[in-house]
Every structure is written in C-alpha cells, then in structure tokens.
PDB file of N, CA and C in Angstrom:
ATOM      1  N   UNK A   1      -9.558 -17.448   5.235  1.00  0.00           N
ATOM      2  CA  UNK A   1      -8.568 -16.449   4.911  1.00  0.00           C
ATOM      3  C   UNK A   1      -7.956 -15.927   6.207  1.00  0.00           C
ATOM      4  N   UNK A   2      -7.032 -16.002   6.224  1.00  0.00           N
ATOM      5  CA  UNK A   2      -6.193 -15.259   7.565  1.00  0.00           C
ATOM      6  C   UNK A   2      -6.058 -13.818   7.573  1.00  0.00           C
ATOM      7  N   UNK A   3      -5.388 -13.145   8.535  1.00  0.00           N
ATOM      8  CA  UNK A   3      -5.123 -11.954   8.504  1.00  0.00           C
ATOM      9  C   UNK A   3      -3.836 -12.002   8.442  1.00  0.00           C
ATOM     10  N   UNK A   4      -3.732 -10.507   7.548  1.00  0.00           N
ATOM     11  CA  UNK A   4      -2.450  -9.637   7.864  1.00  0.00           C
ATOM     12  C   UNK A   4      -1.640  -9.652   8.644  1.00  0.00           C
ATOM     13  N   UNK A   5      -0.332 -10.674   8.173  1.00  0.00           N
ATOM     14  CA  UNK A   5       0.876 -10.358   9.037  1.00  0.00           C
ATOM     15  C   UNK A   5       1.184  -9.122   9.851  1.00  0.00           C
ATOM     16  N   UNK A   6       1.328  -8.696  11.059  1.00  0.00           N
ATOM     17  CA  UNK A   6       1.847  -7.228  11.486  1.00  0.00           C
ATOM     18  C   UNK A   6       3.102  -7.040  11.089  1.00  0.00           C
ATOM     19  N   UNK A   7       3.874  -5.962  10.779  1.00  0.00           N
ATOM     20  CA  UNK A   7       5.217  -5.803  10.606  1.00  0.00           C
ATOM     21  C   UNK A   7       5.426  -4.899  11.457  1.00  0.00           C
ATOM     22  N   UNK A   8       6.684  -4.882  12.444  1.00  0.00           N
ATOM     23  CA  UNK A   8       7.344  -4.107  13.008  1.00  0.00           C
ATOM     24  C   UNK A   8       7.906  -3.300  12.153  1.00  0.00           C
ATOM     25  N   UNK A   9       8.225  -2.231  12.588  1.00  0.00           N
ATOM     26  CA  UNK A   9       9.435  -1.489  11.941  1.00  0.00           C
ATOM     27  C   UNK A   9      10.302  -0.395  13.003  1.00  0.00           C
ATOM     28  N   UNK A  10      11.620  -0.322  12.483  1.00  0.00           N
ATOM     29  CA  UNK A  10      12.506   0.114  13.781  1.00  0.00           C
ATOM     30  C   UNK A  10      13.687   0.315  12.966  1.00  0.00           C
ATOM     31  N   UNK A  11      14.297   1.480  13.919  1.00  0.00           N
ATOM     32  CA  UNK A  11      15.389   1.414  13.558  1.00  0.00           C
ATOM     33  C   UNK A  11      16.859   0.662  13.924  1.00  0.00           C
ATOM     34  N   UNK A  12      17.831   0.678  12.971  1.00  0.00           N
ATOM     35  CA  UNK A  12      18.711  -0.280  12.818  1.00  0.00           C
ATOM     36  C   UNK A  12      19.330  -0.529  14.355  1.00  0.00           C
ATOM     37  N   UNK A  13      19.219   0.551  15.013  1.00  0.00           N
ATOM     38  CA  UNK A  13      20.144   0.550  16.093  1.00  0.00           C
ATOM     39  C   UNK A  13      19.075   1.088  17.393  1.00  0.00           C
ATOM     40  N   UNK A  14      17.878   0.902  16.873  1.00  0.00           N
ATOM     41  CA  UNK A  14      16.674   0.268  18.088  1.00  0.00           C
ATOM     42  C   UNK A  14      16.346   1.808  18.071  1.00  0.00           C
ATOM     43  N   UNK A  15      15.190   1.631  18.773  1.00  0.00           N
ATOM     44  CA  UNK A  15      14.284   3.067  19.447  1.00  0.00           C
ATOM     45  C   UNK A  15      14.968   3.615  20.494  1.00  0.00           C
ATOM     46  N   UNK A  16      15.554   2.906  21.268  1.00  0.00           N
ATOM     47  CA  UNK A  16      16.568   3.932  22.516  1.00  0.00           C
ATOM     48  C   UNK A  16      17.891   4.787  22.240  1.00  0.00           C
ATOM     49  N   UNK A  17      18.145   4.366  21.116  1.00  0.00           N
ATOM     50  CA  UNK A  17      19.119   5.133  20.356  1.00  0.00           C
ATOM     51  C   UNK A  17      18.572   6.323  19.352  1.00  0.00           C
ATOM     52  N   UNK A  18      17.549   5.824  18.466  1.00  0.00           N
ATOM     53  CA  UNK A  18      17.020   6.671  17.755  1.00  0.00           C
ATOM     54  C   UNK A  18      16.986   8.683  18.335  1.00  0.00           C
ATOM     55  N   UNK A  19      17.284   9.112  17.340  1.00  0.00           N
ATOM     56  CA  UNK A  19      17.015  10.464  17.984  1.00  0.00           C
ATOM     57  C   UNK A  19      16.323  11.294  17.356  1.00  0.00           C
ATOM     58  N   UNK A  20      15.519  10.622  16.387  1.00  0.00           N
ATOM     59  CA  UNK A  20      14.889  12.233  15.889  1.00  0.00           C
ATOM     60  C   UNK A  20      12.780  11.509  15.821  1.00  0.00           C
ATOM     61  N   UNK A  21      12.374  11.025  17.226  1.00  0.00           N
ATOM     62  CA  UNK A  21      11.492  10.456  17.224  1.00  0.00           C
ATOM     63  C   UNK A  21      10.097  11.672  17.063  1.00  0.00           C
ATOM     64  N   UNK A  22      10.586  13.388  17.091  1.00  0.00           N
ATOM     65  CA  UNK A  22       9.480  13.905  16.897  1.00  0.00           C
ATOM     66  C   UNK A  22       9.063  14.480  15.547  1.00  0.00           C
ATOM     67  N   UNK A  23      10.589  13.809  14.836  1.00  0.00           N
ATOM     68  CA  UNK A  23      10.442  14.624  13.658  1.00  0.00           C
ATOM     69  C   UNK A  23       9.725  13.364  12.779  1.00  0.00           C
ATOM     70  N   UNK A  24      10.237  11.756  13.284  1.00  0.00           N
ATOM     71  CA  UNK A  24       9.104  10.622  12.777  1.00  0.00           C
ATOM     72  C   UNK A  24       7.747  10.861  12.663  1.00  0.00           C
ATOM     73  N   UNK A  25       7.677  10.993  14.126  1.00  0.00           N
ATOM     74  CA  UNK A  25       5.966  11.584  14.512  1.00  0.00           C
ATOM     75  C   UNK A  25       5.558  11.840  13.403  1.00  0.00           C
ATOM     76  N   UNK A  26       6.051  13.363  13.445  1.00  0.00           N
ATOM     77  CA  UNK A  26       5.050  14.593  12.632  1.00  0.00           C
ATOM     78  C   UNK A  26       5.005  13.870  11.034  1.00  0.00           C
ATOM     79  N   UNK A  27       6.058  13.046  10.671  1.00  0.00           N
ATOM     80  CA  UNK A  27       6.140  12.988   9.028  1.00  0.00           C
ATOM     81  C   UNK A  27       5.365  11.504   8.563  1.00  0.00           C
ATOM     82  N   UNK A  28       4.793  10.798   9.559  1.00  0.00           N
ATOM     83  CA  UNK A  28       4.080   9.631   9.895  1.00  0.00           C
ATOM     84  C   UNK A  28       2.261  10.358   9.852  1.00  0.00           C
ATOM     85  N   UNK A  29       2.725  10.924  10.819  1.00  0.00           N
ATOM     86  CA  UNK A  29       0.833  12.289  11.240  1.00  0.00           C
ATOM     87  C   UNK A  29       0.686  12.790   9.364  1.00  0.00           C
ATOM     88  N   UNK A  30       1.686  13.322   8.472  1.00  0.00           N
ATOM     89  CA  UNK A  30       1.473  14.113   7.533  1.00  0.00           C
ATOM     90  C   UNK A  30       0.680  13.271   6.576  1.00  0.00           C
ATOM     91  N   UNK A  31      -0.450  13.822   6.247  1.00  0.00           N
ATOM     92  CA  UNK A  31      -1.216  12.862   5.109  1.00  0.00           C
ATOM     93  C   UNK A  31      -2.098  12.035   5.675  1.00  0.00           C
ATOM     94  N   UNK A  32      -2.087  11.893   7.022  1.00  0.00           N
ATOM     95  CA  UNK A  32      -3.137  11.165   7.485  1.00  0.00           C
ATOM     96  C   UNK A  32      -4.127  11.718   8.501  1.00  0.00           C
ATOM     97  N   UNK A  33      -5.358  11.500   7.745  1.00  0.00           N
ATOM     98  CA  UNK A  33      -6.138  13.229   8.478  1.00  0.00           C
ATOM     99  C   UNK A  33      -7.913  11.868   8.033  1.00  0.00           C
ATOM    100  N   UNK A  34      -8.585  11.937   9.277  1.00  0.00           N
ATOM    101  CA  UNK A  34      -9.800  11.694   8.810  1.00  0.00           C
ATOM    102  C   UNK A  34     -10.994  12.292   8.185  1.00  0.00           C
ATOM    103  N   UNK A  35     -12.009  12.091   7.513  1.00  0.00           N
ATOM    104  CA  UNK A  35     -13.282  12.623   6.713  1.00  0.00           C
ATOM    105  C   UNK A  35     -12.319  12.559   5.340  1.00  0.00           C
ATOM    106  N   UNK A  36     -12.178  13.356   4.198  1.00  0.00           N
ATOM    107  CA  UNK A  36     -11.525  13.322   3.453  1.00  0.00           C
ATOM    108  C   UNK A  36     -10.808  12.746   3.251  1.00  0.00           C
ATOM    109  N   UNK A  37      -9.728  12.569   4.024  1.00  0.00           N
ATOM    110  CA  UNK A  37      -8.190  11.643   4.353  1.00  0.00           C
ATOM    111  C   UNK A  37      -8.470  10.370   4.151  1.00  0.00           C
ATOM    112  N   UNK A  38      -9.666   9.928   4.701  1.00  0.00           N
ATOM    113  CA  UNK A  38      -9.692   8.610   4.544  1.00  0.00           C
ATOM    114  C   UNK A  38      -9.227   7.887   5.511  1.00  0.00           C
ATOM    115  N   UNK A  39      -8.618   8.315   6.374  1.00  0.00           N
ATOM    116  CA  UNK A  39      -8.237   7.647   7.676  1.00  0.00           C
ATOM    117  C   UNK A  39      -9.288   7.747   8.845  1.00  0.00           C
ATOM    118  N   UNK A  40      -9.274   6.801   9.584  1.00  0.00           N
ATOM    119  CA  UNK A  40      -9.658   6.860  10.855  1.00  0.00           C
ATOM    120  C   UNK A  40      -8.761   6.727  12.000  1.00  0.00           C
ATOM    121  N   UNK A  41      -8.852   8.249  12.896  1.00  0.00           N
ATOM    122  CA  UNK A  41      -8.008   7.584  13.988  1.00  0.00           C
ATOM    123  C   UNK A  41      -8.586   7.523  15.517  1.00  0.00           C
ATOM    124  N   UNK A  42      -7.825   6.470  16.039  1.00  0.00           N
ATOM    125  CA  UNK A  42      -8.376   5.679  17.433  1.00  0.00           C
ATOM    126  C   UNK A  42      -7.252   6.093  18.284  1.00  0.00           C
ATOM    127  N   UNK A  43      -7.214   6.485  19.746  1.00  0.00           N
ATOM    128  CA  UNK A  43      -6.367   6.613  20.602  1.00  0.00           C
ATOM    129  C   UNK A  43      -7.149   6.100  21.796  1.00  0.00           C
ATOM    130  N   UNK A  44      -6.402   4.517  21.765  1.00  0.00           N
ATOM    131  CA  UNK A  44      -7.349   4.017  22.782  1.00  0.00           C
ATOM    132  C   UNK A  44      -6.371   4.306  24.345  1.00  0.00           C
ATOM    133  N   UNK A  45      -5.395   4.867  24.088  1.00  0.00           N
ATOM    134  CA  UNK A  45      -4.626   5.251  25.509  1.00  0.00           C
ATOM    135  C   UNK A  45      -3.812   6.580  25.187  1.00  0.00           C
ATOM    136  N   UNK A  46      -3.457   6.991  26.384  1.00  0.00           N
ATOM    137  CA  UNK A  46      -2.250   8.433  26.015  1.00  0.00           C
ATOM    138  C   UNK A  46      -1.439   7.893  25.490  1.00  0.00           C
ATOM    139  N   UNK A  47      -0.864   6.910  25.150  1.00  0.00           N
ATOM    140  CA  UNK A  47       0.471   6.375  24.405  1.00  0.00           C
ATOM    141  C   UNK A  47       0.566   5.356  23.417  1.00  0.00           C
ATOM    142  N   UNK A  48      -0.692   5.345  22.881  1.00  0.00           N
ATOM    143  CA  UNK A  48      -1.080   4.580  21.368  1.00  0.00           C
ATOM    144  C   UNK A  48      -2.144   5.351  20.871  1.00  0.00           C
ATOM    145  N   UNK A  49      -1.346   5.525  19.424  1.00  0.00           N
ATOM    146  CA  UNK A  49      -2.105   5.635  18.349  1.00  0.00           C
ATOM    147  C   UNK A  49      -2.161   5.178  17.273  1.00  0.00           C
ATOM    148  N   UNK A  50      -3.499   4.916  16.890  1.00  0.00           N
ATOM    149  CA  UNK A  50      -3.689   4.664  15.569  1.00  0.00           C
ATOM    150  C   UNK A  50      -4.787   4.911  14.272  1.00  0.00           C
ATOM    151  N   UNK A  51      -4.233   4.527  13.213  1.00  0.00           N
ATOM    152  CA  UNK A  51      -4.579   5.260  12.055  1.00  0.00           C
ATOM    153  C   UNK A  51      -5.312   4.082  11.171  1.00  0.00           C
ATOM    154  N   UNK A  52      -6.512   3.957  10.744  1.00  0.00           N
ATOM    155  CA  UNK A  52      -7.561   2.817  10.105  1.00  0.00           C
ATOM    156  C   UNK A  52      -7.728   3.442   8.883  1.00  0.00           C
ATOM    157  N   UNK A  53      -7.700   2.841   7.925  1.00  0.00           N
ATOM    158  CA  UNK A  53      -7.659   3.490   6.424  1.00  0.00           C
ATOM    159  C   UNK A  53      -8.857   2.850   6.117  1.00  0.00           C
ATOM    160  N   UNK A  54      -9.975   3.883   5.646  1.00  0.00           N
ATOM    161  CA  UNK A  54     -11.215   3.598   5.699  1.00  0.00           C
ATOM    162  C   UNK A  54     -11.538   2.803   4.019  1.00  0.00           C
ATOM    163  N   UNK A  55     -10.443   2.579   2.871  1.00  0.00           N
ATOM    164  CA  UNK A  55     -10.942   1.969   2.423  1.00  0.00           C
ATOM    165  C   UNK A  55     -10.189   0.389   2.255  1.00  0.00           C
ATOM    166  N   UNK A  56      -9.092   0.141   2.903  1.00  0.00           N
ATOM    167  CA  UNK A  56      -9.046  -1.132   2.854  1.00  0.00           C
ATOM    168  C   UNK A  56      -8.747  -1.816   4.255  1.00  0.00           C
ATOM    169  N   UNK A  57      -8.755  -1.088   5.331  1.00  0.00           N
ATOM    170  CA  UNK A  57      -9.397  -1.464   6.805  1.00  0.00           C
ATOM    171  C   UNK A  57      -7.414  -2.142   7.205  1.00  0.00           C
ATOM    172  N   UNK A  58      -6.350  -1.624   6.409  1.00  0.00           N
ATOM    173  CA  UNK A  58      -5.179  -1.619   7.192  1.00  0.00           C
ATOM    174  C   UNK A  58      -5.340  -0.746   8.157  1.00  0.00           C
ATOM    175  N   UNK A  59      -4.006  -0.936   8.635  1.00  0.00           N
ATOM    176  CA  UNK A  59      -3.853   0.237  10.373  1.00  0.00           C
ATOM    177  C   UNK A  59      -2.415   0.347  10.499  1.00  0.00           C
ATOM    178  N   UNK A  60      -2.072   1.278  11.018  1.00  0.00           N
ATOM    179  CA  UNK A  60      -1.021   1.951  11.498  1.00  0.00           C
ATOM    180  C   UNK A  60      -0.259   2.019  12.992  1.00  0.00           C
ATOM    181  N   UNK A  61       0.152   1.949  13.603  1.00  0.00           N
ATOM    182  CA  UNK A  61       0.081   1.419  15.064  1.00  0.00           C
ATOM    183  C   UNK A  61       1.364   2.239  15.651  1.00  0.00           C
ATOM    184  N   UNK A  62       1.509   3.348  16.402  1.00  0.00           N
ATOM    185  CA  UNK A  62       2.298   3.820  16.782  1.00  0.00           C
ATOM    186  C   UNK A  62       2.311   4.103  18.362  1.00  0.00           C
ATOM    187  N   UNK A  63       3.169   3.085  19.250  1.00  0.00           N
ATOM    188  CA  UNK A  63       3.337   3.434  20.909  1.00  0.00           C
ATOM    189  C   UNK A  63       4.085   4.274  20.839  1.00  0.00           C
ATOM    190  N   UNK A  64       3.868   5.080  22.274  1.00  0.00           N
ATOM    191  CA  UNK A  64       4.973   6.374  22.435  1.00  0.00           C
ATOM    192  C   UNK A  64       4.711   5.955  23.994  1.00  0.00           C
ATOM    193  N   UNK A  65       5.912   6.098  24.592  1.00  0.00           N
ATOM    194  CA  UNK A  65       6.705   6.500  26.379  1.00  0.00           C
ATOM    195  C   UNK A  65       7.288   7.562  25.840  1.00  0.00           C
ATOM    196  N   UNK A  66       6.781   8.610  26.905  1.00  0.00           N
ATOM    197  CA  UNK A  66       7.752  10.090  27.247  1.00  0.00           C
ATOM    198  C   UNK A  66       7.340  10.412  25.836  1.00  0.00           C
ATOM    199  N   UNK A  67       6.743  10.891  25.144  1.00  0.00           N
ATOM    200  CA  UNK A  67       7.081  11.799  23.260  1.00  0.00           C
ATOM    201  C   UNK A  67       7.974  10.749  22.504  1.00  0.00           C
ATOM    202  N   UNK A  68       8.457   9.680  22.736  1.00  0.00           N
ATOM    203  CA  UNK A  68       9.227   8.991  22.290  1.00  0.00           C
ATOM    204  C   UNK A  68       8.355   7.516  21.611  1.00  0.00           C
ATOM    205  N   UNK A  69       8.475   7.492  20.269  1.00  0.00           N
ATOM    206  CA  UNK A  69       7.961   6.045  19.861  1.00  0.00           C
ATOM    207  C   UNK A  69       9.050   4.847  20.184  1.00  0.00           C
ATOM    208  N   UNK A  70       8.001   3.687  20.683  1.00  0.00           N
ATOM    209  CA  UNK A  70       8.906   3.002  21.222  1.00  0.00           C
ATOM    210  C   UNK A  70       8.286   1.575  20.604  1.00  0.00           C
ATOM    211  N   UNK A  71       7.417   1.805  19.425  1.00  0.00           N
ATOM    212  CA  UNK A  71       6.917   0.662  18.520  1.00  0.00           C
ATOM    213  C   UNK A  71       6.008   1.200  17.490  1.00  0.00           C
ATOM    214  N   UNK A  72       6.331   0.977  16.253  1.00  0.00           N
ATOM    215  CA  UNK A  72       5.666   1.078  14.853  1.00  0.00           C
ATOM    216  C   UNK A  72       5.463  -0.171  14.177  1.00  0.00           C
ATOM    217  N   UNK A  73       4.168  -0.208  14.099  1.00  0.00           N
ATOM    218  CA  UNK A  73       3.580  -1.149  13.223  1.00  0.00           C
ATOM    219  C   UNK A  73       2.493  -1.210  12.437  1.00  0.00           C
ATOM    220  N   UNK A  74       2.589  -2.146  11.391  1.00  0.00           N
ATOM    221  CA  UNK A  74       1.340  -1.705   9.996  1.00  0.00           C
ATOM    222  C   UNK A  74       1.241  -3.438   9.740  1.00  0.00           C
ATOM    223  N   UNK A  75      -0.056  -3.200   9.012  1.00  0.00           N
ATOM    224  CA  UNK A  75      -0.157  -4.598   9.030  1.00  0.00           C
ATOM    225  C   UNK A  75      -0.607  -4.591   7.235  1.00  0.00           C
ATOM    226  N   UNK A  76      -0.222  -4.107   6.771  1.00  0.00           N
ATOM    227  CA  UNK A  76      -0.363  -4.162   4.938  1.00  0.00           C
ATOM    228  C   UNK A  76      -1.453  -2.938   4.094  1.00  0.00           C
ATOM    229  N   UNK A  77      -1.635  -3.357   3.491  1.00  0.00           N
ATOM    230  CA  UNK A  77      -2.244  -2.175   2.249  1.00  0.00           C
ATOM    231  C   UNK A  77      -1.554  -0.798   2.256  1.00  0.00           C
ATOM    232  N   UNK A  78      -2.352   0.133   2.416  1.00  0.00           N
ATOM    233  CA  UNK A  78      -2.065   1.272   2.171  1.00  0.00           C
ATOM    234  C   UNK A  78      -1.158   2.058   3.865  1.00  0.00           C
ATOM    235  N   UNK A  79      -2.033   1.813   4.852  1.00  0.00           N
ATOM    236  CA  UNK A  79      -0.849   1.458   5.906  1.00  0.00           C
ATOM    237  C   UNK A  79       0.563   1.543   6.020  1.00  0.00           C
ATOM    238  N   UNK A  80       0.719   0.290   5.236  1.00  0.00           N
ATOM    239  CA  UNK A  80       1.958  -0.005   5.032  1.00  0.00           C
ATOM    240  C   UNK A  80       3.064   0.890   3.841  1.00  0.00           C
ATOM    241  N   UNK A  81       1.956   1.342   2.849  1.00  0.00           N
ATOM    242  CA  UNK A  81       2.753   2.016   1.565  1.00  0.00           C
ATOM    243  C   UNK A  81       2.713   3.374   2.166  1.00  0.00           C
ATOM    244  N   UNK A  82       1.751   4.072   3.130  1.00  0.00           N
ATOM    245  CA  UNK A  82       2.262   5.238   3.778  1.00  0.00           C
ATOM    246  C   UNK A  82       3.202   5.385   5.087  1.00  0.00           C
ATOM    247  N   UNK A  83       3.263   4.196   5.630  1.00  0.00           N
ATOM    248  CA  UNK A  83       4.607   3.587   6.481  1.00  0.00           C
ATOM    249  C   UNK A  83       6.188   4.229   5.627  1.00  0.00           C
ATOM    250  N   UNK A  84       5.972   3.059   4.401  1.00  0.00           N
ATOM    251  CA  UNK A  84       6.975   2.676   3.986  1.00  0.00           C
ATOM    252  C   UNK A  84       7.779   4.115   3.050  1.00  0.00           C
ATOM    253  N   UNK A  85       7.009   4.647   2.975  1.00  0.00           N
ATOM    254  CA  UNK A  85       7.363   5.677   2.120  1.00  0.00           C
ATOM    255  C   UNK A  85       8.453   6.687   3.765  1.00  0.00           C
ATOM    256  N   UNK A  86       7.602   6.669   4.498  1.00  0.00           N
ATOM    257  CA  UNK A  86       8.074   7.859   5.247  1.00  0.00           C
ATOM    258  C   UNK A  86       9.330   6.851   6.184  1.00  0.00           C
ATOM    259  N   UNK A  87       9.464   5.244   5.873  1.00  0.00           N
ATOM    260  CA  UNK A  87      10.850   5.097   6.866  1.00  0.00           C
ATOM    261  C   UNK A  87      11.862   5.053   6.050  1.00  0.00           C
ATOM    262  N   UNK A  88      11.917   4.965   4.770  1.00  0.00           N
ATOM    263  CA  UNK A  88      12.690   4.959   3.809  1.00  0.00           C
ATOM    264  C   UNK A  88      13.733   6.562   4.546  1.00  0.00           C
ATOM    265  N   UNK A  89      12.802   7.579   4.589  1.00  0.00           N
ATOM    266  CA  UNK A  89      13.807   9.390   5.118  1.00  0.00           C
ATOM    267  C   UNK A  89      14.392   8.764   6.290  1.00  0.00           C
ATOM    268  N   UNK A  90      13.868   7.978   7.678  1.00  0.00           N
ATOM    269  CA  UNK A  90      14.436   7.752   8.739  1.00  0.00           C
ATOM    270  C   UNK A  90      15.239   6.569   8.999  1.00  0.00           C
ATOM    271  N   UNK A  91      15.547   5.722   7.531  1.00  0.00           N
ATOM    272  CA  UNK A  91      16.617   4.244   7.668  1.00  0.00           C
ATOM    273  C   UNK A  91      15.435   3.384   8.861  1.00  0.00           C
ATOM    274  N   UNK A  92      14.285   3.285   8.748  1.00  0.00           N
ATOM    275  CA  UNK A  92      13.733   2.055   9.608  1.00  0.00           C
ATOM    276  C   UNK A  92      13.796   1.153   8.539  1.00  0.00           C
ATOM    277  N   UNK A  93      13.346  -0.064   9.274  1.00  0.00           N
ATOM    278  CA  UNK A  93      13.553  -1.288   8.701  1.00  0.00           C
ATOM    279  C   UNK A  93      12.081  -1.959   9.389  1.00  0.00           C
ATOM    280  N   UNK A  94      11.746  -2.771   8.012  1.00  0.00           N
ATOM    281  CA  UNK A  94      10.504  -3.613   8.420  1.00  0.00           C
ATOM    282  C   UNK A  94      10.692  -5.173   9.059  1.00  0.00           C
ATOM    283  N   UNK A  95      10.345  -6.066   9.939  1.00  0.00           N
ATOM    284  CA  UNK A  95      10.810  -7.053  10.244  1.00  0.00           C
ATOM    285  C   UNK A  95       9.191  -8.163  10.752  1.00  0.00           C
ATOM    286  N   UNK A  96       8.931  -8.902  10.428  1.00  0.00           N
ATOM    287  CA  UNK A  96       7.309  -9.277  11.169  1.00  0.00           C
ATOM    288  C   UNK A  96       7.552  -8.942  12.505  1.00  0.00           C
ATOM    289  N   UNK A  97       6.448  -8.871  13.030  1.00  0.00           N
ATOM    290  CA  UNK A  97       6.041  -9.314  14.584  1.00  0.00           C
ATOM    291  C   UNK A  97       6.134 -10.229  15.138  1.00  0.00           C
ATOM    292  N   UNK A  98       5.971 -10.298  16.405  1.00  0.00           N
ATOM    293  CA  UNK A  98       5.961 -12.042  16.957  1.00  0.00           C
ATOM    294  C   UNK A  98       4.885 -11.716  17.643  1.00  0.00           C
ATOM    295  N   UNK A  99       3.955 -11.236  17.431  1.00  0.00           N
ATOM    296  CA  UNK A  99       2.066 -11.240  17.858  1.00  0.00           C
ATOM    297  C   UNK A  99       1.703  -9.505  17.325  1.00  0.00           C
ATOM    298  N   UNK A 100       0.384  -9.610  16.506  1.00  0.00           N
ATOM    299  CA  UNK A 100       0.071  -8.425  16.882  1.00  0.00           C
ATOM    300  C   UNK A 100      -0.153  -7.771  18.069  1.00  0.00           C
ATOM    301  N   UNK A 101      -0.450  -5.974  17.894  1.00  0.00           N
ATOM    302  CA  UNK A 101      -0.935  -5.372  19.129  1.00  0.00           C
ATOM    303  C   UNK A 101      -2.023  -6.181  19.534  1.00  0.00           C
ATOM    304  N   UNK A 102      -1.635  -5.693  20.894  1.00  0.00           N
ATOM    305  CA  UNK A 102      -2.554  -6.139  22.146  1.00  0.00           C
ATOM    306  C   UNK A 102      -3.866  -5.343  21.744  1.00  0.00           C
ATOM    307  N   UNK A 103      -5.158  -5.764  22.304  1.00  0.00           N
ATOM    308  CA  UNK A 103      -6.246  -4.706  21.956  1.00  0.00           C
ATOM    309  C   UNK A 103      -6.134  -4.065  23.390  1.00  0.00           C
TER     310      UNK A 103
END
C-alpha cells in the first residue's frame, strides 16, 4: 500500500501576493487543539508547523518566513477536510506536490 499523495495548496496568484496570511493562520489554528481535539502538534523548527490527527494519522503542514505562510500542505483524511473547508473562505487551490515535506 503506498502513501498519501501530499497536496499543495496556494493561492491563485501565489503566496507573495497573498495578503491576508495571518488571518489564514488563525482560521487553519481554529479547531485544531490537542488532548480532546484530537490533534497532535509538532513544531520541529520556528517556521514549520504541524498538525497529526490522532485518529487517522493525516497531517497538516504549514511553512511560515517572516509570519508569512509560504507552503500548505495535507496529505488526505481529515487533514485535508479541515484544510479544505477553511481554503474554500481564502480562494486556495489544491494541486499535488512534486515530493513530500522534507523531514
């Protein structure tokens, strides 16, 4: 069995244009909270984070330079349906990867 395609997601007219990257943040952060939540989160550097959904082991993948995200990615299940819900408000768009994150 393989793994989970990663999907990028971005907006239409790229992350250097984007302008409302703190209001993404916070509405990406909303609902995802560990013990209860069901999430697990990992910040393996000041400028990645991520979010492990403790019951079907998707992830969430958000780089930031400067307060600014400068890559979102999910790689399916629930991940992805709490992704997808919140880029639908900000016009992102899902597209595969061409490698997952780096560890």
């Amino acid at each position: 069995m393989s793994a989970p395609a990663w999907d990028d997601w971005a907006p239409a007219q790229g992350w250097d244009a984007f302008a409302a990257h703190a209001a993404l943040s916070d509405a990406l952060w909303d609902g995802l909270s560990e013990g209860e939540g069901g999430w697990h989160y990992l910040n393996p550097t000041s400028e990645l984070s991520i979010w492990e959904c403790e019951a079907d082991g998707s992830a969430l993948l958000i780089e930031y330079r400067d307060e600014r995200i400068v890559r979102l990615q999910c790689d399916g299940g629930r991940a992805r349906a709490h992704l997808a819900a919140v880029a639908a408000a900000f016009g992102l768009r899902a597209g595969q990867a061409a490698s997952p994150p780096a560890d």
